[in-house]
Protein backbone atom coordinates (compact mmCIF):
# COMPACT_ATOMS: atom_id res chain seq x y z
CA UNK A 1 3.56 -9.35 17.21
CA UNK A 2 3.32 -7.39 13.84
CA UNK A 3 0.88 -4.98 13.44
CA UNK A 4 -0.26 -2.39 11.13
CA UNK A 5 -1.32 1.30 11.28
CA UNK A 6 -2.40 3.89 9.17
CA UNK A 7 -0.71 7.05 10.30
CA UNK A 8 -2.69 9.78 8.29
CA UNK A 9 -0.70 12.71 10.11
CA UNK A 10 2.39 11.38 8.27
CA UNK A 11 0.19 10.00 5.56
CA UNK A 12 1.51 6.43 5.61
CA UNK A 13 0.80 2.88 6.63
CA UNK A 14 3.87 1.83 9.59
CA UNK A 15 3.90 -2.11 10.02
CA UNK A 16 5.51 -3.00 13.60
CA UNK A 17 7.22 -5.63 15.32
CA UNK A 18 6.39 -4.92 18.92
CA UNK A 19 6.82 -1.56 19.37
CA UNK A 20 9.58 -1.14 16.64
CA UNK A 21 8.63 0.34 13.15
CA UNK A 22 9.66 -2.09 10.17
CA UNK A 23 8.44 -0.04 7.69
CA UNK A 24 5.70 2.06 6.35
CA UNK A 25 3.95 2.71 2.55
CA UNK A 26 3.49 6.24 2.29
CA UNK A 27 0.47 7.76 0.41
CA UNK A 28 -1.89 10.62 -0.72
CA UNK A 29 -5.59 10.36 -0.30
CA UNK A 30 -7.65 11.97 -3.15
CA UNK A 31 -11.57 11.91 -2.74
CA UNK A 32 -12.21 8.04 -3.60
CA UNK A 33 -9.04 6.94 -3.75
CA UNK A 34 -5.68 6.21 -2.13
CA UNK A 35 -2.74 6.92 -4.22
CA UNK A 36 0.54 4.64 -2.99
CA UNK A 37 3.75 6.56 -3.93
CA UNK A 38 6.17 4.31 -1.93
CA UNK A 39 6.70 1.14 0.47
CA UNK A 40 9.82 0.76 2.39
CA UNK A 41 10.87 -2.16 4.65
CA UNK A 42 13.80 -1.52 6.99
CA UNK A 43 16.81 -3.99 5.88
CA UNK A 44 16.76 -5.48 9.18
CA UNK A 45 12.92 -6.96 8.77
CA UNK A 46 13.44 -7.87 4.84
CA UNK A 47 12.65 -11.60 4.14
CA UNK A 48 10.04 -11.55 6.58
CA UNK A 49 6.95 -11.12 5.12
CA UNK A 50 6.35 -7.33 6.78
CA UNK A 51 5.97 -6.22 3.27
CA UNK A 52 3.21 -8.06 2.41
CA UNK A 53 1.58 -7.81 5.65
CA UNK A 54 1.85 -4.18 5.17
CA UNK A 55 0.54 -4.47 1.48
CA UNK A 56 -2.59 -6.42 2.38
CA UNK A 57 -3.26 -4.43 5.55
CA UNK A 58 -3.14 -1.00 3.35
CA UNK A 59 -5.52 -2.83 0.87
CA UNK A 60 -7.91 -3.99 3.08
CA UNK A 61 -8.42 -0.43 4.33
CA UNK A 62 -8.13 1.12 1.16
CA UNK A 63 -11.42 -1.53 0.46
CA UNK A 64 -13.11 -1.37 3.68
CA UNK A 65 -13.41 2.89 2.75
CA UNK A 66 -14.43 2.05 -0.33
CA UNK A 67 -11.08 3.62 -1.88
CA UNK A 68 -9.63 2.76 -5.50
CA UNK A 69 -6.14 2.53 -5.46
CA UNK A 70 -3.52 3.89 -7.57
CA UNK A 71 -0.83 1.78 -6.69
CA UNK A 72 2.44 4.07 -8.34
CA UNK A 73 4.70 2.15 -5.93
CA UNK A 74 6.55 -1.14 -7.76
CA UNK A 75 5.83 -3.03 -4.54
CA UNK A 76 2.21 -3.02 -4.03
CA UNK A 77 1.70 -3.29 -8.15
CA UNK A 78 3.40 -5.94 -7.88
CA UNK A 79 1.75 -7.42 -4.34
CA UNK A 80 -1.82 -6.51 -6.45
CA UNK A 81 -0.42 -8.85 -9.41
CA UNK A 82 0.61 -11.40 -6.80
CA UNK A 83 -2.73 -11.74 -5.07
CA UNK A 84 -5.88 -10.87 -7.84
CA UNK A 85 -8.36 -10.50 -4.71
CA UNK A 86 -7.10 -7.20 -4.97
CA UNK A 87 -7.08 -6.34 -8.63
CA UNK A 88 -10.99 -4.84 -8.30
CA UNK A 89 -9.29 -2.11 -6.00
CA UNK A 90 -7.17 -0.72 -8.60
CA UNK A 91 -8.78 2.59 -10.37
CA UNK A 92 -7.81 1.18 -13.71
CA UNK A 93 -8.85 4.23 -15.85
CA UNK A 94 -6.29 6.43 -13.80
CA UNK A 95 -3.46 3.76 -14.76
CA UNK A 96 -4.29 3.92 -18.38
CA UNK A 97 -4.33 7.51 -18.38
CA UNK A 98 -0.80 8.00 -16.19
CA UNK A 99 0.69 5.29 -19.04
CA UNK A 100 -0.20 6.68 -22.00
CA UNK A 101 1.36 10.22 -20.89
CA UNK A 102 4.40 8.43 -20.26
């Protein structure tokens, strides 16, 4: 059974099969947001659709605290592009700004 959890002490979201971690997308919290720096799925899970369950699991809690995200991490910008019920979530303003110091 996969399952998600948000592990604030190590300030990431683990995804498990069973009792074995598959992966985890690490984070910092600011005050109204949830920044996501990183996702990373164990080779051994890949092709499984942990990622994603991970993704949308992180999301939903992001939403559920009422959280913007600021989703630095390839993978979840490109989960957010994949699935637009999430695309309210993202704290566009933040975005513009980090791209046009680029």
């Amino acid at each position: 059974m996969v399952e998600v959890r948000d592990n604030p002490a190590e300030n990431r979201f683990e995804v498990f099969d069973g009792e074995t971690m598959a992966g985890f997308a690490r984070y910092v919290r600011r005050p109204g947001r949830i920044i996501v720096v990183h996702t990373e799925i164990d080779p051994a899970f890949e092709g499984k659709g942990m990622g994603s369950q991970l993704a949308a699991a992180a999301l939903d809690a992001a939403r559920a605290a009422g959280e913007h995200v600021v989703p630095l991490c390839p993978f979840i910008n490109d989960f957010i592009d994949r699935h637009p019920e999430y695309i309210d979530l993202v704290d566009t303003e933040l975005m513009t700004r980090l791209a046009q110091n680029r």
